[in-house]
C-alpha atoms as a PDB file:
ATOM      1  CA  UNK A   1      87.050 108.111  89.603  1.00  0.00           C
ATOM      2  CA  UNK A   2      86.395 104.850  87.811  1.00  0.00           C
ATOM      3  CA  UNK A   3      83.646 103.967  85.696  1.00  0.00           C
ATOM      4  CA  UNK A   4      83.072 100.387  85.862  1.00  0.00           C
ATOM      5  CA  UNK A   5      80.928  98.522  88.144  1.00  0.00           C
ATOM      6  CA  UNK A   6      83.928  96.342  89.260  1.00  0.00           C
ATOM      7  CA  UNK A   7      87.128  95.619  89.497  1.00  0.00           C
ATOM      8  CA  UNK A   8      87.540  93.179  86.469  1.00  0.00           C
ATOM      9  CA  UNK A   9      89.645  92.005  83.844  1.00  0.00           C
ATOM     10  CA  UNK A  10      89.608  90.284  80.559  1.00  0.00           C
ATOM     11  CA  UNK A  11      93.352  89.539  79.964  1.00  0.00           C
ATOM     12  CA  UNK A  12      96.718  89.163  81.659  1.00  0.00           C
ATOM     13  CA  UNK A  13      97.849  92.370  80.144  1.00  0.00           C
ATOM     14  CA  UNK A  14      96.483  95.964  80.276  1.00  0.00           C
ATOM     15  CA  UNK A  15      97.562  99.054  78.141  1.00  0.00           C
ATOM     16  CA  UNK A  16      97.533 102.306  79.663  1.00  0.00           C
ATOM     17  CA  UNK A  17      96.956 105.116  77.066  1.00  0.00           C
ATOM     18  CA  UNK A  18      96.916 108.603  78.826  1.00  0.00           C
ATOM     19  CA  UNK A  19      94.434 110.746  77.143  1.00  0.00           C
ATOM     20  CA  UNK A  20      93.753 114.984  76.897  1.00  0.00           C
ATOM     21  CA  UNK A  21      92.197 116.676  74.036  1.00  0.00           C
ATOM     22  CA  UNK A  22      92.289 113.152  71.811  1.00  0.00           C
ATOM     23  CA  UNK A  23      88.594 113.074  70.344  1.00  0.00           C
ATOM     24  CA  UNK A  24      90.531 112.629  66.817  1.00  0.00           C
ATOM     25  CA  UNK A  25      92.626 109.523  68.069  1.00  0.00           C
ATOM     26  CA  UNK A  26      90.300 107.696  71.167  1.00  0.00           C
ATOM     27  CA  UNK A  27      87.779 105.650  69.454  1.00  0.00           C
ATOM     28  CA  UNK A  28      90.743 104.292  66.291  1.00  0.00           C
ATOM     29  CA  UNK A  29      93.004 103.804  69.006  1.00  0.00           C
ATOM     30  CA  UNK A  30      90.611 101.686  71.459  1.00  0.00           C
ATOM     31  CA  UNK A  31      89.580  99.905  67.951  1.00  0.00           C
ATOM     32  CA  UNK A  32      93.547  98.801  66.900  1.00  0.00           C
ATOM     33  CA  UNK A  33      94.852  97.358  69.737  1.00  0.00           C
ATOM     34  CA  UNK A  34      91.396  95.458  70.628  1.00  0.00           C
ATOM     35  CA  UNK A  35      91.934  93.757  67.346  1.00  0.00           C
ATOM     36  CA  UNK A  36      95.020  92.856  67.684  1.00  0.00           C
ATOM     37  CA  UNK A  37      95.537  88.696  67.990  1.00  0.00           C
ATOM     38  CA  UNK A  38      96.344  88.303  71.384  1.00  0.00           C
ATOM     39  CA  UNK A  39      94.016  90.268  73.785  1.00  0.00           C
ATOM     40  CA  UNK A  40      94.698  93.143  75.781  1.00  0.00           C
ATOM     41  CA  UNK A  41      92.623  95.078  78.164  1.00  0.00           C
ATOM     42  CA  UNK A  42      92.981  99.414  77.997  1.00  0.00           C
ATOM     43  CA  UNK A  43      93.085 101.411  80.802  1.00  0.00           C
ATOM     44  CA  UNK A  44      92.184 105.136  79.918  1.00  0.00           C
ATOM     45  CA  UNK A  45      93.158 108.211  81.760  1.00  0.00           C
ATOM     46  CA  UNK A  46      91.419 111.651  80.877  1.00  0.00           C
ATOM     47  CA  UNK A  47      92.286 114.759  82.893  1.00  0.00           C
ATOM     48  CA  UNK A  48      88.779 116.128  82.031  1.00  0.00           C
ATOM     49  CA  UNK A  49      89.587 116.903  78.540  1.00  0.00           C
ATOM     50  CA  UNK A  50      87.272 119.596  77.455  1.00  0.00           C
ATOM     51  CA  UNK A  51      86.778 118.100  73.308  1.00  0.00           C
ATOM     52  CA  UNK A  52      84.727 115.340  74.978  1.00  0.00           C
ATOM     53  CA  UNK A  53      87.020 112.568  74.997  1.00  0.00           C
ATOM     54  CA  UNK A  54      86.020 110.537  77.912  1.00  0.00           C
ATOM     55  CA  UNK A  55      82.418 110.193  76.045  1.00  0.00           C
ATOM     56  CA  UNK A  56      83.740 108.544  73.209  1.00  0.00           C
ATOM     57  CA  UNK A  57      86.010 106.278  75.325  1.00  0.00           C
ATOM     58  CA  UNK A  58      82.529 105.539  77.217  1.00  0.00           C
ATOM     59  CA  UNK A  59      80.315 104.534  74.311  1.00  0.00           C
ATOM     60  CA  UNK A  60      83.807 102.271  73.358  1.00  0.00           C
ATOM     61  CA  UNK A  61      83.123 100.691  76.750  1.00  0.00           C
ATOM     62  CA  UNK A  62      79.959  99.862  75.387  1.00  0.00           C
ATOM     63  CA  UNK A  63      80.892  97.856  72.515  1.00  0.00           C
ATOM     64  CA  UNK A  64      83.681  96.355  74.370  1.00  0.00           C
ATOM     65  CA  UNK A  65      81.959  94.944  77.697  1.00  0.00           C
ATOM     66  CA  UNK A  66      85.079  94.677  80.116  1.00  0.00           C
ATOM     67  CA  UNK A  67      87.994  95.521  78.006  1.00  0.00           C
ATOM     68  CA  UNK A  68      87.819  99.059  78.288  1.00  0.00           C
ATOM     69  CA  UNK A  69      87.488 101.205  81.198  1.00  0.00           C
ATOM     70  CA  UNK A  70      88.308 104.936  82.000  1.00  0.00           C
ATOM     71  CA  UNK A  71      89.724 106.787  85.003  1.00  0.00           C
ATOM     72  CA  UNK A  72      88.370 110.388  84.915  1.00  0.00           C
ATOM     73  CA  UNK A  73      90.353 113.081  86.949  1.00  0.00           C
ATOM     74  CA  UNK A  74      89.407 116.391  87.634  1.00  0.00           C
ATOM     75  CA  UNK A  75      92.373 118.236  85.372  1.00  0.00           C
ATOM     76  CA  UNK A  76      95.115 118.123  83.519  1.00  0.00           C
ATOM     77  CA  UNK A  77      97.763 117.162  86.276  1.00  0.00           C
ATOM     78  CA  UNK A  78     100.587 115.655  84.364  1.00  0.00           C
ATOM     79  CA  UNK A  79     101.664 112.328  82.480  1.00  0.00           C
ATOM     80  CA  UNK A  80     103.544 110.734  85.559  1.00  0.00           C
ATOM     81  CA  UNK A  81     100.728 111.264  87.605  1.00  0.00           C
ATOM     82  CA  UNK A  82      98.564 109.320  85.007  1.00  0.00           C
ATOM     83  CA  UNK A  83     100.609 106.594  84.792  1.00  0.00           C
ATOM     84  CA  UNK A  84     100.648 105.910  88.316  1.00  0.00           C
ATOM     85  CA  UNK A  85      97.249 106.105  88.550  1.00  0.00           C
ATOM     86  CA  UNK A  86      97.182 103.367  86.276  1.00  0.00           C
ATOM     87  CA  UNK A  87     100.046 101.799  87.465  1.00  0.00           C
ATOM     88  CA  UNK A  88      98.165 101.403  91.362  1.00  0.00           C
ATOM     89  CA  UNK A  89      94.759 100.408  89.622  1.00  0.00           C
ATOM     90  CA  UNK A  90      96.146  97.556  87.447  1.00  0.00           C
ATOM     91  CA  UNK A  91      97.956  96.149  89.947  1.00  0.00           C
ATOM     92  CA  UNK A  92      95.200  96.098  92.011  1.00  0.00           C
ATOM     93  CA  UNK A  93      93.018  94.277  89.414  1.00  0.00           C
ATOM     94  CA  UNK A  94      95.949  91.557  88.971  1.00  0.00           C
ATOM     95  CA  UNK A  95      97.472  92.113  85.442  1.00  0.00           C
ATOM     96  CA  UNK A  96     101.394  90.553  84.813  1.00  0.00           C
ATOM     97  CA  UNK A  97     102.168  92.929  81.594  1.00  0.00           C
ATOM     98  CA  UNK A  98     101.285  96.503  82.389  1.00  0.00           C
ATOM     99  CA  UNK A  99     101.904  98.903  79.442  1.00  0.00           C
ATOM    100  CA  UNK A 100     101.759 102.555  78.404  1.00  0.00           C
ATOM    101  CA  UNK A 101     101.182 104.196  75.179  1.00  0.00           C
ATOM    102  CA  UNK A 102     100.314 107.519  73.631  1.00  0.00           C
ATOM    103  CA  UNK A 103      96.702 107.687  72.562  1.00  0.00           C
ATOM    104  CA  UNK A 104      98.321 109.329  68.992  1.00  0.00           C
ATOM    105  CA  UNK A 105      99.641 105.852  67.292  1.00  0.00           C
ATOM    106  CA  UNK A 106     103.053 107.153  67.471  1.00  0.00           C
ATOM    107  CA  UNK A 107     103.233 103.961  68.950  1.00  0.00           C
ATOM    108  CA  UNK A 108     102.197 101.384  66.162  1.00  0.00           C
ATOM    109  CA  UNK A 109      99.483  98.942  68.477  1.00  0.00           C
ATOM    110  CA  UNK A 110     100.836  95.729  66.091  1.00  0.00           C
ATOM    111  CA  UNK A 111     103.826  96.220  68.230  1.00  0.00           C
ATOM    112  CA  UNK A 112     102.674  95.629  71.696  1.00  0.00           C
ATOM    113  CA  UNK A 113     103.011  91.721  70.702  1.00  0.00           C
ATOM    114  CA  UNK A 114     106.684  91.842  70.717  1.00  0.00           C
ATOM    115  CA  UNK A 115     106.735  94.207  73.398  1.00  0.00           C
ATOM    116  CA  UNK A 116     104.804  92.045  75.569  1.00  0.00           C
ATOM    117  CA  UNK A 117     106.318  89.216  74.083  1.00  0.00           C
ATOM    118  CA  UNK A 118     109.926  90.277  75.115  1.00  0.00           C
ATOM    119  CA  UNK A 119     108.528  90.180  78.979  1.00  0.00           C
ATOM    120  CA  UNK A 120     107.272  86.580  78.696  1.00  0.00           C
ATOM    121  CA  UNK A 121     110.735  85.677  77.520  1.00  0.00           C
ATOM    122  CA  UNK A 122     112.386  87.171  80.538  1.00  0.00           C
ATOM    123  CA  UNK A 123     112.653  90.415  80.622  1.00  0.00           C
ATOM    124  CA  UNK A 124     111.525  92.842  83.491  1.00  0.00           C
ATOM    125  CA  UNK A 125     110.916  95.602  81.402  1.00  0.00           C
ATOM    126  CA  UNK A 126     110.548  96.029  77.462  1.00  0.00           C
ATOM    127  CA  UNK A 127     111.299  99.284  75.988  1.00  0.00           C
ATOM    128  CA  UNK A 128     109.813 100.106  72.455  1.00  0.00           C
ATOM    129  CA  UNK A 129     113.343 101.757  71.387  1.00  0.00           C
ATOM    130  CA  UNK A 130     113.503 104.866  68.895  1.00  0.00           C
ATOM    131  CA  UNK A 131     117.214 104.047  68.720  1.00  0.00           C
ATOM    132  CA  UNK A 132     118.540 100.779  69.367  1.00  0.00           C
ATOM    133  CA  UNK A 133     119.071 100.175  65.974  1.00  0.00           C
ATOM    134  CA  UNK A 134     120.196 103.742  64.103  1.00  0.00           C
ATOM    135  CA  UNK A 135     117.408 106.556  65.080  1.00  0.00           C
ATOM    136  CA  UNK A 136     113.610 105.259  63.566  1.00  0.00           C
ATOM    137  CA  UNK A 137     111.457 107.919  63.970  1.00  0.00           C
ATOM    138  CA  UNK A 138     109.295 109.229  61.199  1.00  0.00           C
ATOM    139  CA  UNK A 139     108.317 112.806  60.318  1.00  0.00           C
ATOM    140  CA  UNK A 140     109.598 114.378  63.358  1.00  0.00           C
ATOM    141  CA  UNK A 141     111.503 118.077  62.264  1.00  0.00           C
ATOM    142  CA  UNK A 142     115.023 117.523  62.585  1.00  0.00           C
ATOM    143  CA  UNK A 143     115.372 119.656  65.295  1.00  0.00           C
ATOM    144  CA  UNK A 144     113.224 117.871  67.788  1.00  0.00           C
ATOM    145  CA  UNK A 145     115.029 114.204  66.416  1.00  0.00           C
ATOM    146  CA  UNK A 146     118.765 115.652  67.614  1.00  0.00           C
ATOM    147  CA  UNK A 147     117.058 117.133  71.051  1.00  0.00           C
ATOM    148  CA  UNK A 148     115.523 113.361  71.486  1.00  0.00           C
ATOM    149  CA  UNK A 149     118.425 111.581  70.593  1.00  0.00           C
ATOM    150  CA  UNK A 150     120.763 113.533  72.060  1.00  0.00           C
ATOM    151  CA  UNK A 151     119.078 113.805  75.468  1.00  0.00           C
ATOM    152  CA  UNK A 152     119.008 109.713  75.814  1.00  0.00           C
ATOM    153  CA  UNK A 153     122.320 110.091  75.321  1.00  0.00           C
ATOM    154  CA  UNK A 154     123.425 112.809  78.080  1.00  0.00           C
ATOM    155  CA  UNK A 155     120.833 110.570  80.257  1.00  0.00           C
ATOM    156  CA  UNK A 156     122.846 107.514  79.454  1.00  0.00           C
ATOM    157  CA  UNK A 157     126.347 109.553  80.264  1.00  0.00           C
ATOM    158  CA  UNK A 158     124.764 110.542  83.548  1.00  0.00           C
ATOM    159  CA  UNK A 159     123.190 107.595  84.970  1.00  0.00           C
ATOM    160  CA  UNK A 160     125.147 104.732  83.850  1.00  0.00           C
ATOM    161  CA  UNK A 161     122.216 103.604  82.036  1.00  0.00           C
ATOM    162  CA  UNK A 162     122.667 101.167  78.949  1.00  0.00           C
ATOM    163  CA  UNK A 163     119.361 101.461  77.757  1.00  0.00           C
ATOM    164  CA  UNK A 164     119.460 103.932  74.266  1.00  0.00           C
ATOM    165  CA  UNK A 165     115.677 105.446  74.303  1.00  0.00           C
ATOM    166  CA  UNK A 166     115.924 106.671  77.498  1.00  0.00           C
ATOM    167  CA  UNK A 167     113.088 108.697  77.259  1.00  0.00           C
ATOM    168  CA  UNK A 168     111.138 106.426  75.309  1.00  0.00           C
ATOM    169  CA  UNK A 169     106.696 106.273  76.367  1.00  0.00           C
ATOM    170  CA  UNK A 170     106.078 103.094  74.940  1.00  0.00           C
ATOM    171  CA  UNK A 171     106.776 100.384  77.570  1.00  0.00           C
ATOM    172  CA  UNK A 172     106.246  96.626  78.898  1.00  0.00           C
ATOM    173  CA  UNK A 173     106.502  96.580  82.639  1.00  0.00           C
ATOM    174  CA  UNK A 174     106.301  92.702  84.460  1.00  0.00           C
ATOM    175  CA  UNK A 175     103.707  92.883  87.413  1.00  0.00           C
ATOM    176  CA  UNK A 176     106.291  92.454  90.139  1.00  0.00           C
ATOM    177  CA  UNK A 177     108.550  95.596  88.789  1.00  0.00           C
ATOM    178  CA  UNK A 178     105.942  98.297  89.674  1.00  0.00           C
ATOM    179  CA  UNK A 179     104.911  96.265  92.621  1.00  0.00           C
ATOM    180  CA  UNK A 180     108.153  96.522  93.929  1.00  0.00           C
ATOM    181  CA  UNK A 181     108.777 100.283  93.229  1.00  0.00           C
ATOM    182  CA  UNK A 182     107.636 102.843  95.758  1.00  0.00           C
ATOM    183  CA  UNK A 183     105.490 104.354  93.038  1.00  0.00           C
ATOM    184  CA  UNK A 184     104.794 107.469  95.527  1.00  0.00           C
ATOM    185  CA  UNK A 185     108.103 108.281  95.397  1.00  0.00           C
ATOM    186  CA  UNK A 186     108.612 108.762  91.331  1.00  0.00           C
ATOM    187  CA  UNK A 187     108.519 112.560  91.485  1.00  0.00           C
ATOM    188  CA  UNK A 188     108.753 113.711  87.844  1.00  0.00           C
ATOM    189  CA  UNK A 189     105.603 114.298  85.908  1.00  0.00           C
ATOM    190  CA  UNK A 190     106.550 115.285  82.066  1.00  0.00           C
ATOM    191  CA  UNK A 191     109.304 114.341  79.799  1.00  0.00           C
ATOM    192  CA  UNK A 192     111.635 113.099  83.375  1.00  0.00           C
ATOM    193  CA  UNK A 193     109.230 110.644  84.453  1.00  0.00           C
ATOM    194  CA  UNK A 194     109.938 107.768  81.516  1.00  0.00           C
ATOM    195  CA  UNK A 195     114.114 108.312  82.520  1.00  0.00           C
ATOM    196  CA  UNK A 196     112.978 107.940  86.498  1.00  0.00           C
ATOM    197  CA  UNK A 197     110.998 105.003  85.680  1.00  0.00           C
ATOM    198  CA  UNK A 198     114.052 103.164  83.840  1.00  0.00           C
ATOM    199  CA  UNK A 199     116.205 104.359  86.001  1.00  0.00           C
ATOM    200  CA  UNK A 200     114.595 103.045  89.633  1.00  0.00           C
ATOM    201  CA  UNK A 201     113.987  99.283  87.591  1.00  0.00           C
ATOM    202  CA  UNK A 202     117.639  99.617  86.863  1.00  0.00           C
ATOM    203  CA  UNK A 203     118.470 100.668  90.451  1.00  0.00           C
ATOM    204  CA  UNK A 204     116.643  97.563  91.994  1.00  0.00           C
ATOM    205  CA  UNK A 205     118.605  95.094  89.558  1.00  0.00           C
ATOM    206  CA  UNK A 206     115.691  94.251  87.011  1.00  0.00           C
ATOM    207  CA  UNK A 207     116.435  93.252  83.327  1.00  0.00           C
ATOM    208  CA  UNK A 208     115.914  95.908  80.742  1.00  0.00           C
ATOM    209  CA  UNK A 209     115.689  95.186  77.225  1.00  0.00           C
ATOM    210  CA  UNK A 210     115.128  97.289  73.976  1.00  0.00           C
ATOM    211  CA  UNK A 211     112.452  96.397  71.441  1.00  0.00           C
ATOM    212  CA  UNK A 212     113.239  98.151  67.898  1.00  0.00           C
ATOM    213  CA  UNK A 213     109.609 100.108  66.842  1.00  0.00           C
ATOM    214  CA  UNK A 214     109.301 102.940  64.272  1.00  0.00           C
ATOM    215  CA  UNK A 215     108.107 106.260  65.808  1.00  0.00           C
ATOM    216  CA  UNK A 216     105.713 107.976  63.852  1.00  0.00           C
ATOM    217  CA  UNK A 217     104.384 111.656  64.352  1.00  0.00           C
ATOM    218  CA  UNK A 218     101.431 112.243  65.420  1.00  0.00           C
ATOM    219  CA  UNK A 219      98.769 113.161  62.341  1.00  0.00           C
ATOM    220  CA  UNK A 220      95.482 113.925  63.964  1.00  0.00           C
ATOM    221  CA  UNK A 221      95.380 116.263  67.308  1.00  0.00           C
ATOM    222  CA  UNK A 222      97.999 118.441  68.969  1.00  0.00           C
ATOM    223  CA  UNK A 223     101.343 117.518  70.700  1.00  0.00           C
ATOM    224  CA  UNK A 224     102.040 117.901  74.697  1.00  0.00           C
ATOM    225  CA  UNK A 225     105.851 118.121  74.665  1.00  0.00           C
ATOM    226  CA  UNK A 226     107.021 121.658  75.840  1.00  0.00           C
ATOM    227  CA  UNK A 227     110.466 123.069  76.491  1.00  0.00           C
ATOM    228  CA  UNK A 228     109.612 122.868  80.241  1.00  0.00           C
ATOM    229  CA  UNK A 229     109.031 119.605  80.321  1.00  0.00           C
ATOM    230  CA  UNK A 230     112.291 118.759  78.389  1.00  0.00           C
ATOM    231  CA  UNK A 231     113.860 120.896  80.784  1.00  0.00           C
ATOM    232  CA  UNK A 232     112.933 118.784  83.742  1.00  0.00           C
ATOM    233  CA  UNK A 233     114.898 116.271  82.020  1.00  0.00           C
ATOM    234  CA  UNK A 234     117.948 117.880  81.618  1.00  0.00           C
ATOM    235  CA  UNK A 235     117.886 118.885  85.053  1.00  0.00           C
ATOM    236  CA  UNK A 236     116.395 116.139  86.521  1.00  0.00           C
ATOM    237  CA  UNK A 237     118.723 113.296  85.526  1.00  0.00           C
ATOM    238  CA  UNK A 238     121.525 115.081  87.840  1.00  0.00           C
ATOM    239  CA  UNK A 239     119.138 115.204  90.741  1.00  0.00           C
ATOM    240  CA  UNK A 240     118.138 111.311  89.931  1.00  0.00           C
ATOM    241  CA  UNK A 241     121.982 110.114  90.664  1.00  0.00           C
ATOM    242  CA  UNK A 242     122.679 112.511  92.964  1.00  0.00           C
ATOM    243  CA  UNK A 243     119.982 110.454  95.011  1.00  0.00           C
ATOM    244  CA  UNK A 244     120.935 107.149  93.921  1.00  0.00           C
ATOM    245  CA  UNK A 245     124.190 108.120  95.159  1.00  0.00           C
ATOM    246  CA  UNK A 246     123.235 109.721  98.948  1.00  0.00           C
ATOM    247  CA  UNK A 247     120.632 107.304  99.294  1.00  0.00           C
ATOM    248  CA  UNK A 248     121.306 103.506  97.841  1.00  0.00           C
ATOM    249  CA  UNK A 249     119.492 101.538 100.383  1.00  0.00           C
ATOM    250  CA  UNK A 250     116.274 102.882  98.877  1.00  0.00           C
ATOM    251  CA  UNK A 251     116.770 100.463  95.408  1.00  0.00           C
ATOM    252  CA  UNK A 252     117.581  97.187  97.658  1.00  0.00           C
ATOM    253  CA  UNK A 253     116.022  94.741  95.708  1.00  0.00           C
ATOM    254  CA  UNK A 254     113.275  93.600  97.865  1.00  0.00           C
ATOM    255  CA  UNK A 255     110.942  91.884  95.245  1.00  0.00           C
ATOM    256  CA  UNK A 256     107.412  91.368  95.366  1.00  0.00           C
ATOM    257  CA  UNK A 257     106.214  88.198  93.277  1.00  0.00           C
END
């Protein structure tokens, strides 16, 4: 459930920063991108984290009257299902630029400018890109780098997709691209769910463009990524075209402005 009073907004763009187990990360997190120049509302989604996150996002709603606000649900039921969450809720409250990142600042906050910036100059979607120019990603073992890299590319082989990071969590989507997606119908939940979401804007013709960032590893708290969920991915991409394939006239481009 929510906790605000209303449905409100500061800013014409909202981040939406997933969050289980992230007591280390919430309040620093909350604190960088609200200081940032231009201003940007956050959107936090706890699965009932037992370390007592959702209290320190709430006393962060405090000092920030109406540019934070929290969506509490009753477990840990998967990062898809988060981000649609957030998806339906800030479209409902009227943000343009909708955007997720990790609570972990893997995702430097300084670049959500260009992000966002790259969808005011005309792109549909901006993708903070790992790869797009050589492979930035910083203190990851080697072994997870290759399994990253190489995945975006057997995506890319698969789907016909240009985009390099196909995977990548850090992303700028325009108002009327999520408004136009069926968002009940994005299945995937882990690791699969960032490709499905690139993949259906792709389908329904909208512009994708790649934003070079640095990755950085998380310091503080503990990684989600499991072999199951990067196993949904490799198996999941084939099931993705197959679709696309047996069933085109669900991405005609019918969009909602």
């Amino acid at each position: 459930m929510r906790d605000s009073d209303k449905m409100t907004r500061c800013s014409d763009s909202v981040v939406i920063i997933p969050m289980y187990n992230e007591r280390e990360n919430a309040a620093a997190i909350i604190d960088a991108v609200l200081a940032l120049p231009h201003s940007f509302d956050i959107l936090v989604i706890d699965d009932n984290s037992p370390d007592g996150t959702a209290a320190i996002v709430k006393e962060k709603m405090k000092e920030y009257p109406g540019r934070v606000s929290i969506i509490e649900r009753e477990g840990k039921l998967g990062l898809g299902t988060a981000y649609i969450t957030g998806f339906k809720d800030s479209l409902a409250r009227g943000y343009e630029y909708i955007i997720e990142m990790d609570a972990d600042f893997s995702h430097n906050p300084k670049d959500l400018l260009p992000l966002r910036q790259a969808c005011v100059d005309g792109a549909d979607v901006a993708v903070g890109s790992r790869y797009v120019t050589g492979v930035n990603v910083v203190n990851w073992p080697m072994g997870r780098v290759l399994m990253s890299y190489y995945a975006s590319a057997y995506v890319r082989t698969v789907t016909g997709m240009k985009v390099r990071d196909t995977t990548a969590g850090f992303v700028c989507y325009k108002r009327r691209v999520l408004a136009t997606m069926d968002l009940d119908a994005i299945k995937f939940k882990g690791y699969a769910f960032q490709i499905e979401m690139k993949f259906t804007a792709r389908c329904l013709g909208f512009k994708i463009v790649e934003v070079p960032i640095i990755f950085v590893n998380r310091v503080l708290g503990t990684s989600k990524m499991s072999s199951g969920i990067f196993g949904e991915a490799v198996f999941g991409v084939i099931r993705l075209k197959w679709n696309s394939l047996v069933n085109g006239k669900k991405y005609k481009r019918e969009i909602k402005e």
